[in-house]
C-alpha atoms as a PDB file:
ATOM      1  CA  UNK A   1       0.000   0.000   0.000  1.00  0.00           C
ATOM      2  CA  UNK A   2       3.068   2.336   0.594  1.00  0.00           C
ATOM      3  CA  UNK A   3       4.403   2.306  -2.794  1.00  0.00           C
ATOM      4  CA  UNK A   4       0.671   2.550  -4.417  1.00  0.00           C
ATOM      5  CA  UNK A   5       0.034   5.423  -2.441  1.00  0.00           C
ATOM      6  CA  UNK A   6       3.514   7.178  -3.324  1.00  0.00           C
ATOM      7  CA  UNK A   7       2.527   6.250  -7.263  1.00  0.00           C
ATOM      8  CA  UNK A   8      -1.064   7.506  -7.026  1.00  0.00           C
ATOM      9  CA  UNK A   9      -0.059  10.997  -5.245  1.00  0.00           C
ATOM     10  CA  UNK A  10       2.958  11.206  -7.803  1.00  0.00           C
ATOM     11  CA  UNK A  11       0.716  10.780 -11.134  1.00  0.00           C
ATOM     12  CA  UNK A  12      -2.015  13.290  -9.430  1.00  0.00           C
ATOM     13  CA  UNK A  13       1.110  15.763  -9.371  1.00  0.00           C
ATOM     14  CA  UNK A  14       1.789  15.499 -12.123  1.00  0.00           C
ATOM     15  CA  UNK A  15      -1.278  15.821 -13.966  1.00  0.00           C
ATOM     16  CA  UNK A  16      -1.880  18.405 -12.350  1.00  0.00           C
ATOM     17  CA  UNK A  17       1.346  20.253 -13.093  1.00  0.00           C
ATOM     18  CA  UNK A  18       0.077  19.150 -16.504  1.00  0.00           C
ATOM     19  CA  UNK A  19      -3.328  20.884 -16.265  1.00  0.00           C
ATOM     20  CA  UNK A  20      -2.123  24.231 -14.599  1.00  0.00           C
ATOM     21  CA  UNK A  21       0.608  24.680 -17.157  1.00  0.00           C
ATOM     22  CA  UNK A  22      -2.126  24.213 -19.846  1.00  0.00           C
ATOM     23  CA  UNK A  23      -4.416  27.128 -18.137  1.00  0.00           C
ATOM     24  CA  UNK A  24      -1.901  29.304 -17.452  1.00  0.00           C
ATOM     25  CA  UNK A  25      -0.381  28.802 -21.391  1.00  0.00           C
ATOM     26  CA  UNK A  26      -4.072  29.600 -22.280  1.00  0.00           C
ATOM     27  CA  UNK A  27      -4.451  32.903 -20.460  1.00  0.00           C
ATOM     28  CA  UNK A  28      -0.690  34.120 -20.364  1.00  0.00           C
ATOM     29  CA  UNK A  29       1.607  34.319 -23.551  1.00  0.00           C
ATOM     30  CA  UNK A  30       3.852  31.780 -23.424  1.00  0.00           C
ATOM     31  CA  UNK A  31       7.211  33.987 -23.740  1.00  0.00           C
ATOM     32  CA  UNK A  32       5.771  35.812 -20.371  1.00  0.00           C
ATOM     33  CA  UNK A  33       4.605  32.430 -18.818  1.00  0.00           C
ATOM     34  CA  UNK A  34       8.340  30.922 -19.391  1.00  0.00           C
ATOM     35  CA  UNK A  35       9.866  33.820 -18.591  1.00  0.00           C
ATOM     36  CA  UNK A  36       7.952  33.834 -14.886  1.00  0.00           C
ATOM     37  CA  UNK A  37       8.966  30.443 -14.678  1.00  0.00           C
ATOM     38  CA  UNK A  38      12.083  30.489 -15.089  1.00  0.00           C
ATOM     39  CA  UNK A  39      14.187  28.405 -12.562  1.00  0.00           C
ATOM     40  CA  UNK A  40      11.865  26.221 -12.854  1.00  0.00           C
ATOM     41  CA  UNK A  41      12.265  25.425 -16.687  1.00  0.00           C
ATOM     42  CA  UNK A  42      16.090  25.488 -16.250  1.00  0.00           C
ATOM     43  CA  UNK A  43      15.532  22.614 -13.659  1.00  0.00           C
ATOM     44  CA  UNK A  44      13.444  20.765 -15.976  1.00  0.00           C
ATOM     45  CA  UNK A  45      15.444  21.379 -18.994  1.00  0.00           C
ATOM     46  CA  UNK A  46      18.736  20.202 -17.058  1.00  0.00           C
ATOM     47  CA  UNK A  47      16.937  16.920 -15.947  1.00  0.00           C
ATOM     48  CA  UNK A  48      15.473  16.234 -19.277  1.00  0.00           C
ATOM     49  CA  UNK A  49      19.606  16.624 -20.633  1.00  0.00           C
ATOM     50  CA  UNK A  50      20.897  14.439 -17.892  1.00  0.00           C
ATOM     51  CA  UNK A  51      18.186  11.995 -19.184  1.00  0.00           C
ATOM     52  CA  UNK A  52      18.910  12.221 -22.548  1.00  0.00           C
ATOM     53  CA  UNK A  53      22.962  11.408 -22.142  1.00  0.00           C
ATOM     54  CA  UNK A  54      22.126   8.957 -19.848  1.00  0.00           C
ATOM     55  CA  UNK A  55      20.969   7.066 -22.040  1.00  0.00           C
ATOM     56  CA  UNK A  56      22.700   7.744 -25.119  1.00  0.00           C
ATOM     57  CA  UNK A  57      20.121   9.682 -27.204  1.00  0.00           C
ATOM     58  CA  UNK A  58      20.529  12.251 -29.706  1.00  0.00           C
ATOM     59  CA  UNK A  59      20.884  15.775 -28.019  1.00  0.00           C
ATOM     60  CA  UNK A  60      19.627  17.868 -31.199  1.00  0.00           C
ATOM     61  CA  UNK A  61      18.690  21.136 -29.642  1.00  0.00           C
ATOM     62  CA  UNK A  62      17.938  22.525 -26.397  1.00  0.00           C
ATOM     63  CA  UNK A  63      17.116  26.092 -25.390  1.00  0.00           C
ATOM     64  CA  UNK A  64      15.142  27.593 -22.415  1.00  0.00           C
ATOM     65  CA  UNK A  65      13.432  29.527 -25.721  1.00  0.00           C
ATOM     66  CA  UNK A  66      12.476  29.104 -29.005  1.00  0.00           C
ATOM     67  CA  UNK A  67      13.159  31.722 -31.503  1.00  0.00           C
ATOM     68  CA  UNK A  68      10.002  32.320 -32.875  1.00  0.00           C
ATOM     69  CA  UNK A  69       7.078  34.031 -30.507  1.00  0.00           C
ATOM     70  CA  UNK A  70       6.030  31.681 -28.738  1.00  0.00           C
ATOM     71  CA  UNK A  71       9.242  31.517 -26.479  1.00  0.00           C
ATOM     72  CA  UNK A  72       8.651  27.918 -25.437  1.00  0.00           C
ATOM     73  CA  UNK A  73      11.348  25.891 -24.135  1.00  0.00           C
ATOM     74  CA  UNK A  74      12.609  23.872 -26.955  1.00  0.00           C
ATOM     75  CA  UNK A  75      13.798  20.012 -25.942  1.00  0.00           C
ATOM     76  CA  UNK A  76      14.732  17.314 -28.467  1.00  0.00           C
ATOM     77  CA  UNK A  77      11.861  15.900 -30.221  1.00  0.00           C
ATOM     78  CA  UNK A  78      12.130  11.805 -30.845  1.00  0.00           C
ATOM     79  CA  UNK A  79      15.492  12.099 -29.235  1.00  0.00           C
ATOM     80  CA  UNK A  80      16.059   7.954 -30.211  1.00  0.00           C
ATOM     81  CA  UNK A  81      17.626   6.542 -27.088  1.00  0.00           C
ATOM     82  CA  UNK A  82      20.188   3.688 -27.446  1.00  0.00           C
ATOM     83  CA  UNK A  83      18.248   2.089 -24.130  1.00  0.00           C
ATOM     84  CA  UNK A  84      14.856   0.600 -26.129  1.00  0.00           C
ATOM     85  CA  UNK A  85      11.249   1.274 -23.728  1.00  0.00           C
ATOM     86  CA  UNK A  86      13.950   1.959 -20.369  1.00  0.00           C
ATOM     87  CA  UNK A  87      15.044   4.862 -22.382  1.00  0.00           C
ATOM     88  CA  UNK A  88      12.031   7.029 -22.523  1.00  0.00           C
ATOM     89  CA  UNK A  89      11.155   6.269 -19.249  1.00  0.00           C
ATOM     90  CA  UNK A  90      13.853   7.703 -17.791  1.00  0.00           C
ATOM     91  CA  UNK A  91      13.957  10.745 -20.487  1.00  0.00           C
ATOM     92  CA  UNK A  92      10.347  11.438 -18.770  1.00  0.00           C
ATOM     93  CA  UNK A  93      11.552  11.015 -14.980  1.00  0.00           C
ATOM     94  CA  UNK A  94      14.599  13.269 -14.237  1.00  0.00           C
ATOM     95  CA  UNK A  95      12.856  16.596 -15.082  1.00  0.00           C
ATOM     96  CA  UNK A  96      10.341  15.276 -12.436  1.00  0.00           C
ATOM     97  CA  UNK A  97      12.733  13.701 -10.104  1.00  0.00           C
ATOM     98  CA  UNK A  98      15.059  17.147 -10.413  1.00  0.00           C
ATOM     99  CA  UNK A  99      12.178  19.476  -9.708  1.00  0.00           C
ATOM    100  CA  UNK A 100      11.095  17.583  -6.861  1.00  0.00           C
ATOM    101  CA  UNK A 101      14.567  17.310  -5.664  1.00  0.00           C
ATOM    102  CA  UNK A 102      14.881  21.147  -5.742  1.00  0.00           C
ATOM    103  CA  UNK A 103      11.346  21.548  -4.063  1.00  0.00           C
ATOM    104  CA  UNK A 104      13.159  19.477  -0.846  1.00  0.00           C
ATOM    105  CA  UNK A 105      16.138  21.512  -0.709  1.00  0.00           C
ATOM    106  CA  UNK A 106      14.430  24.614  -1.406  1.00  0.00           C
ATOM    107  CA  UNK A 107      11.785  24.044   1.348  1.00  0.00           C
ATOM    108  CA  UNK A 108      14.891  22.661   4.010  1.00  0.00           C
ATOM    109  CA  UNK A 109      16.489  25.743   3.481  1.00  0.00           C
ATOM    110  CA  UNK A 110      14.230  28.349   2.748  1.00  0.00           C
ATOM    111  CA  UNK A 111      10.592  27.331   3.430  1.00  0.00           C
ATOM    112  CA  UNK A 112      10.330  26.698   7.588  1.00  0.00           C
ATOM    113  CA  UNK A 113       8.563  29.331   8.332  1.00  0.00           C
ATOM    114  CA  UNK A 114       5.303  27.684   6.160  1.00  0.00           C
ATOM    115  CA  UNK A 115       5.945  24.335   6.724  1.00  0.00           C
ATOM    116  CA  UNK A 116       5.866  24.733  10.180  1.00  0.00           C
ATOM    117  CA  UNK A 117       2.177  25.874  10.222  1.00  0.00           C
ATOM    118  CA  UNK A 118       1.186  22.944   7.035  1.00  0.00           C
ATOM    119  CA  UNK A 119      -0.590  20.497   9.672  1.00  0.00           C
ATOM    120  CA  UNK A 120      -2.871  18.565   7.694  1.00  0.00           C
ATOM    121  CA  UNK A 121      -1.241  15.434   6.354  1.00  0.00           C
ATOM    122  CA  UNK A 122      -3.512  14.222   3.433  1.00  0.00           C
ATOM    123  CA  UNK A 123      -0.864  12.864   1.460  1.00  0.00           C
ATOM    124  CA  UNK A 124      -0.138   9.199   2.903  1.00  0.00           C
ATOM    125  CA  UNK A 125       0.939   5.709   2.752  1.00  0.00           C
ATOM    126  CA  UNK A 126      -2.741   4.679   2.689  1.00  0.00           C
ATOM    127  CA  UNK A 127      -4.921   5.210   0.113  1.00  0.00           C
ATOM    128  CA  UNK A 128      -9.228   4.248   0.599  1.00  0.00           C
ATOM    129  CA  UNK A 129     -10.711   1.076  -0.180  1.00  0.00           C
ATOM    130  CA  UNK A 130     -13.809   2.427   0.213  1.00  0.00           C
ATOM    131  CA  UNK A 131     -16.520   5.107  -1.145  1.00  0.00           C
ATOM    132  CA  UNK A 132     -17.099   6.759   1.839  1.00  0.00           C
ATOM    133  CA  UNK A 133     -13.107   6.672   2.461  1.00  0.00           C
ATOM    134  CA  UNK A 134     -12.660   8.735  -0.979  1.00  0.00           C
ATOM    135  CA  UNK A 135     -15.055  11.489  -0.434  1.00  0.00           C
ATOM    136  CA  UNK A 136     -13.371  11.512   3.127  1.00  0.00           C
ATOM    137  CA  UNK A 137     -10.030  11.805   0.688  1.00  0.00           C
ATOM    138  CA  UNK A 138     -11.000  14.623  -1.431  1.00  0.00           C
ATOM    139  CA  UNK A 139     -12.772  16.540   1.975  1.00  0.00           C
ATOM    140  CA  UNK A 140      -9.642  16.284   3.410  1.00  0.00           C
ATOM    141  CA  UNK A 141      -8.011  17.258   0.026  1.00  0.00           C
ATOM    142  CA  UNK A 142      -9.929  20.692   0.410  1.00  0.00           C
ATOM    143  CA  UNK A 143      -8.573  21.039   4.057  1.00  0.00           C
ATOM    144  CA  UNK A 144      -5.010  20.652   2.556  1.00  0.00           C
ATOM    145  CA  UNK A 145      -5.820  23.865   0.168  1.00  0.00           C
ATOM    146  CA  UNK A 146      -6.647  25.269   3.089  1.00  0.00           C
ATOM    147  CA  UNK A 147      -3.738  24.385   5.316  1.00  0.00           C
ATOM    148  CA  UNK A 148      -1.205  25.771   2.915  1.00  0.00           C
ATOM    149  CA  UNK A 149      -2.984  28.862   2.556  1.00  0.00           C
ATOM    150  CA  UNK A 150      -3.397  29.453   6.218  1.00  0.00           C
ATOM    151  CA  UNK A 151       0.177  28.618   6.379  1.00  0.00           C
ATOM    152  CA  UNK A 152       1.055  31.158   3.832  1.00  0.00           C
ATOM    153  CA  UNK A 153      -0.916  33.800   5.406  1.00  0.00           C
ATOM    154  CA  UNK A 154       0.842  33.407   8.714  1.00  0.00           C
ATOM    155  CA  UNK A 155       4.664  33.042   7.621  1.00  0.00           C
ATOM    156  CA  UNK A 156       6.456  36.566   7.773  1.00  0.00           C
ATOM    157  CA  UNK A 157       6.950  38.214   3.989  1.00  0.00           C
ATOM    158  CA  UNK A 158       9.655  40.470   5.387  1.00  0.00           C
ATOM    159  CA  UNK A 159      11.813  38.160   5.292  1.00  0.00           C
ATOM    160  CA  UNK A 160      13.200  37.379   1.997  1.00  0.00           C
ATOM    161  CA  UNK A 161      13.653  33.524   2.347  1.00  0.00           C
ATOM    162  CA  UNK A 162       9.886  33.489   2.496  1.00  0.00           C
ATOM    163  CA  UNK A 163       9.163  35.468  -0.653  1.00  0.00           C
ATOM    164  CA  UNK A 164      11.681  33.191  -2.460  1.00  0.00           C
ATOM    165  CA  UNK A 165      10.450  29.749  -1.546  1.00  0.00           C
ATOM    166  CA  UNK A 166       6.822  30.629  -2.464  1.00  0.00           C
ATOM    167  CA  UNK A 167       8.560  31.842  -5.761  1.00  0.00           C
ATOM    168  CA  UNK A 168      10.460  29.121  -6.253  1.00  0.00           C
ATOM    169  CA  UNK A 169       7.152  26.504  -5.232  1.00  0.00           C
ATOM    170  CA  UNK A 170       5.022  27.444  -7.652  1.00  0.00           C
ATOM    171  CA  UNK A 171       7.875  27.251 -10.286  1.00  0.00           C
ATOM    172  CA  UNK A 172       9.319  24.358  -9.615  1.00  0.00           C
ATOM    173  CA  UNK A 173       5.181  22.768  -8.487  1.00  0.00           C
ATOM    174  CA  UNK A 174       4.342  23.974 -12.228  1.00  0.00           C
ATOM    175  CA  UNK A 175       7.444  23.232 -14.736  1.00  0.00           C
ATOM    176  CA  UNK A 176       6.759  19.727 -13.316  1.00  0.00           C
ATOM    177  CA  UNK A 177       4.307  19.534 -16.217  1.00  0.00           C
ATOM    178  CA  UNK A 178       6.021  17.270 -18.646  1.00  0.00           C
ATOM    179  CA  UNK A 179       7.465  18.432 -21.984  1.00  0.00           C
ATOM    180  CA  UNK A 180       6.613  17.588 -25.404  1.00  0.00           C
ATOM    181  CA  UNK A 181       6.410  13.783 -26.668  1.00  0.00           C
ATOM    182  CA  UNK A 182       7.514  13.214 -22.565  1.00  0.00           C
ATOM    183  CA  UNK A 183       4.188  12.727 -20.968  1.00  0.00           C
ATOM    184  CA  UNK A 184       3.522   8.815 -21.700  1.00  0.00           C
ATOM    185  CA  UNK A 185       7.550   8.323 -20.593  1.00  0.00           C
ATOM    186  CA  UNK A 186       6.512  10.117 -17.309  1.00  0.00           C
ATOM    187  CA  UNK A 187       3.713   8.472 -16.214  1.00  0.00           C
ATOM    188  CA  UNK A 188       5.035   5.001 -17.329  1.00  0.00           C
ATOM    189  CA  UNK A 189       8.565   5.862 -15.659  1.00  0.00           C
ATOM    190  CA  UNK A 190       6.285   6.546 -12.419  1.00  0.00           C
ATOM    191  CA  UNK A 191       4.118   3.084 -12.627  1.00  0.00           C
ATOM    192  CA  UNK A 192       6.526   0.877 -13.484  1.00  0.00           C
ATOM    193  CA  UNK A 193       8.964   2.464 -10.555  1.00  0.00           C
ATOM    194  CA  UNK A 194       6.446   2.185  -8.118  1.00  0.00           C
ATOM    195  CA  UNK A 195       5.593  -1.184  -9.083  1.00  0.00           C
ATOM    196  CA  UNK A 196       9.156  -2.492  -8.931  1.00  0.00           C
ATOM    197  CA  UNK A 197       9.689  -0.467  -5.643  1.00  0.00           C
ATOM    198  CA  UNK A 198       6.872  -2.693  -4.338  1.00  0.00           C
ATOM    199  CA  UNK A 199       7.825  -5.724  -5.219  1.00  0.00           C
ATOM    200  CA  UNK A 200      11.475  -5.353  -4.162  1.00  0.00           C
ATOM    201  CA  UNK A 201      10.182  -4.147  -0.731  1.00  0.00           C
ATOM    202  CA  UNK A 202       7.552  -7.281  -0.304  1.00  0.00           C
ATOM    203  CA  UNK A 203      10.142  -9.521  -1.697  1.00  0.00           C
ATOM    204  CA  UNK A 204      13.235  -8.621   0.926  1.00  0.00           C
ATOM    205  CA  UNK A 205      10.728  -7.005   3.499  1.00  0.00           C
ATOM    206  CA  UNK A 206      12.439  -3.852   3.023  1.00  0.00           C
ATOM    207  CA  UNK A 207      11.364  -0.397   3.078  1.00  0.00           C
ATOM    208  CA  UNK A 208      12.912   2.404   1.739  1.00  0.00           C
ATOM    209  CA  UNK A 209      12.880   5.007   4.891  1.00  0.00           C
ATOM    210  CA  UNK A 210      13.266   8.215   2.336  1.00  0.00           C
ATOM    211  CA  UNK A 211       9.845   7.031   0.550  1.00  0.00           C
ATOM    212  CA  UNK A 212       8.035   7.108   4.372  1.00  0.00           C
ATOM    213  CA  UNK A 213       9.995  10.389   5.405  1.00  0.00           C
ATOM    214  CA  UNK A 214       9.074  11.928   1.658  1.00  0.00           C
ATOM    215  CA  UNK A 215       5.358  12.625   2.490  1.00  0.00           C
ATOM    216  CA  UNK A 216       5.634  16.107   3.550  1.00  0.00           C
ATOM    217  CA  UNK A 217       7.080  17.250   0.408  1.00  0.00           C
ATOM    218  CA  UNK A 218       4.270  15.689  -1.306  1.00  0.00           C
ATOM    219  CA  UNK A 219       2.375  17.350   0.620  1.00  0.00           C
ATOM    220  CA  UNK A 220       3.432  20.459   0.070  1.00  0.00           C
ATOM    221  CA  UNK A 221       3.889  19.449  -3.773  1.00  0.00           C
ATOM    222  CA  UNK A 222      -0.174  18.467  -4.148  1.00  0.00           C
ATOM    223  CA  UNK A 223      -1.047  21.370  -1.845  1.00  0.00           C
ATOM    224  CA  UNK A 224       0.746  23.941  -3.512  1.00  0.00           C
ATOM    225  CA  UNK A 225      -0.747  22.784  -7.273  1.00  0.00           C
ATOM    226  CA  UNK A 226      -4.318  21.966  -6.208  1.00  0.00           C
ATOM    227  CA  UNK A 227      -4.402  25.412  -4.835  1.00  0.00           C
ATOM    228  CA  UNK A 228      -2.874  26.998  -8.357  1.00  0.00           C
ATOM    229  CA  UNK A 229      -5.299  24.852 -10.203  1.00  0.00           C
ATOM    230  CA  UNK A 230      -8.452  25.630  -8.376  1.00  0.00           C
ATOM    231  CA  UNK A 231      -7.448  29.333  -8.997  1.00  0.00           C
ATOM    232  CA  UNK A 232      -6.657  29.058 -12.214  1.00  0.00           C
ATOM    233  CA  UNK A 233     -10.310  27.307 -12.969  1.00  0.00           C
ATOM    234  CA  UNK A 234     -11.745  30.256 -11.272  1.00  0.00           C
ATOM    235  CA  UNK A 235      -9.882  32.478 -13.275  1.00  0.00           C
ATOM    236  CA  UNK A 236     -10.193  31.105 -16.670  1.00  0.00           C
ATOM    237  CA  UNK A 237     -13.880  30.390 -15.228  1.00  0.00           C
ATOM    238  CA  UNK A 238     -14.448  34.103 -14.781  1.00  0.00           C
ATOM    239  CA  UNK A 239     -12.877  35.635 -17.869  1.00  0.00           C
ATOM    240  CA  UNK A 240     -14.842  33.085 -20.219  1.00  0.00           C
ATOM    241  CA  UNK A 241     -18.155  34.341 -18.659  1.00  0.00           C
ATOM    242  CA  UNK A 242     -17.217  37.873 -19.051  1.00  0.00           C
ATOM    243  CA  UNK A 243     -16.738  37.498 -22.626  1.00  0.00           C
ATOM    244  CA  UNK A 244     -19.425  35.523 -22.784  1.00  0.00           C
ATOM    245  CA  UNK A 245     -21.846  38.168 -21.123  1.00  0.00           C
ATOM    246  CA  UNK A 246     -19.700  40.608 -23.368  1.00  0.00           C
ATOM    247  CA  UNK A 247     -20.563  39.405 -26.355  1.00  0.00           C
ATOM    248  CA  UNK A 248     -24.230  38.494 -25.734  1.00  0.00           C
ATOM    249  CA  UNK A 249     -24.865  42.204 -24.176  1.00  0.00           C
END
């Protein structure tokens, strides 16, 4: 149950890194969208090289922007790795394993003062086997929203270690939306490791102690992207009915 909790919670990041990039691309120009997002993308971008050499595929191109408008980051399309299926699986990992990396250092050393007041701990080893148990799951999902905003609201702006993790959260949280041609290596990279985590652990009755001391980062990780997403619905929402009222008037 440990490792198909860690899978579920990791695919409903990153889906939903996938769907807040997609708003936010809808209602911002991309080159201003990248350009907010920057440390994020150059994460990203770095992991999806490292993934690439790794395992021997063809490095064509790789900018943080294209040179036409859009100013997309530009990644190798049908890079070809030497590795056959492993290959693209771990192409469409690293970005996610380097953001997520970067989200634990960057909330050890800069983001106390909000985890401190995060006290709701949705995000576990223990997922429902029943229908009351998931509306329970998504109730409690709500509460989560609302613990990271409560914790937001109470950490202390003037101090600039607070301003930069939030910064760097919602970059890092979003740019773990999976390039082009990566999103089937992503989600099959995080299936096929969590099945193979479990097995290994119910085979040697092992169990790996950074997986059960990783749940507050997911935490923070679903928290901070279910909160950008329900905005972002609201937002897009909102605008759509304006013009809709707009053009009806």
């Amino acid at each position: 149950m440990l490792y198909a909790a860690m899978t579920f919670w990791i695919l409903v990041t990153v889906l939903t890194a996938w769907g807040v990039h997609r708003l936010w691309s809808g209602m911002v120009k991309p080159s201003v969208l990248n350009a907010l997002l920057l440390p994020g993308t150059l994460i990203a971008l770095l992991g999806h090289i490292l993934g690439l050499l790794i395992t021997g595929a063809t490095v064509k191109t790789a900018t943080l922007y294209k040179d036409d408008e859009s100013g997309d980051p530009e990644t190798t399309i049908n890079p070809r790795p030497r590795i056959p299926i492993i290959g693209p699986l771990v192409i469409g990992l690293l970005p996610l394993l380097a953001c997520g990396t970067a989200i634990y250092f960057a909330a050890r050393y800069l983001g106390g003062a909000i985890m401190a007041h995060m006290s709701t701990p949705v995000v576990g080893p223990k997922l429902p086997t029943t229908l009351t148990g998931v509306f329970q799951m998504l109730r409690d999902h709500i509460s989560l929203v609302e613990s990271i905003v409560a914790a937001t609201r109470a950490a202390d702006f003037h101090h600039w270690k607070t301003g930069l993790f939030v910064y760097l959260l919602i970059c890092l949280t979003v740019r773990m939306a999976p390039f082009v041609g990566t999103l089937r290596g992503a989600i099959g990279a995080i299936v096929v490791l969590g099945i193979g985590a479990g097995m290994i652990a119910s085979l040697f009755d092992v169990a790996d102690p950074r997986v059960q001391t990783g749940w507050s980062i997911l935490n923070l990780t679903v928290a901070a992207l279910s909160f950008l997403l329900l905005v972002s619905l609201l937002i897009r929402g909102g605008v759509g009915l304006f013009r809709l009222l707009s053009n009806n008037a």
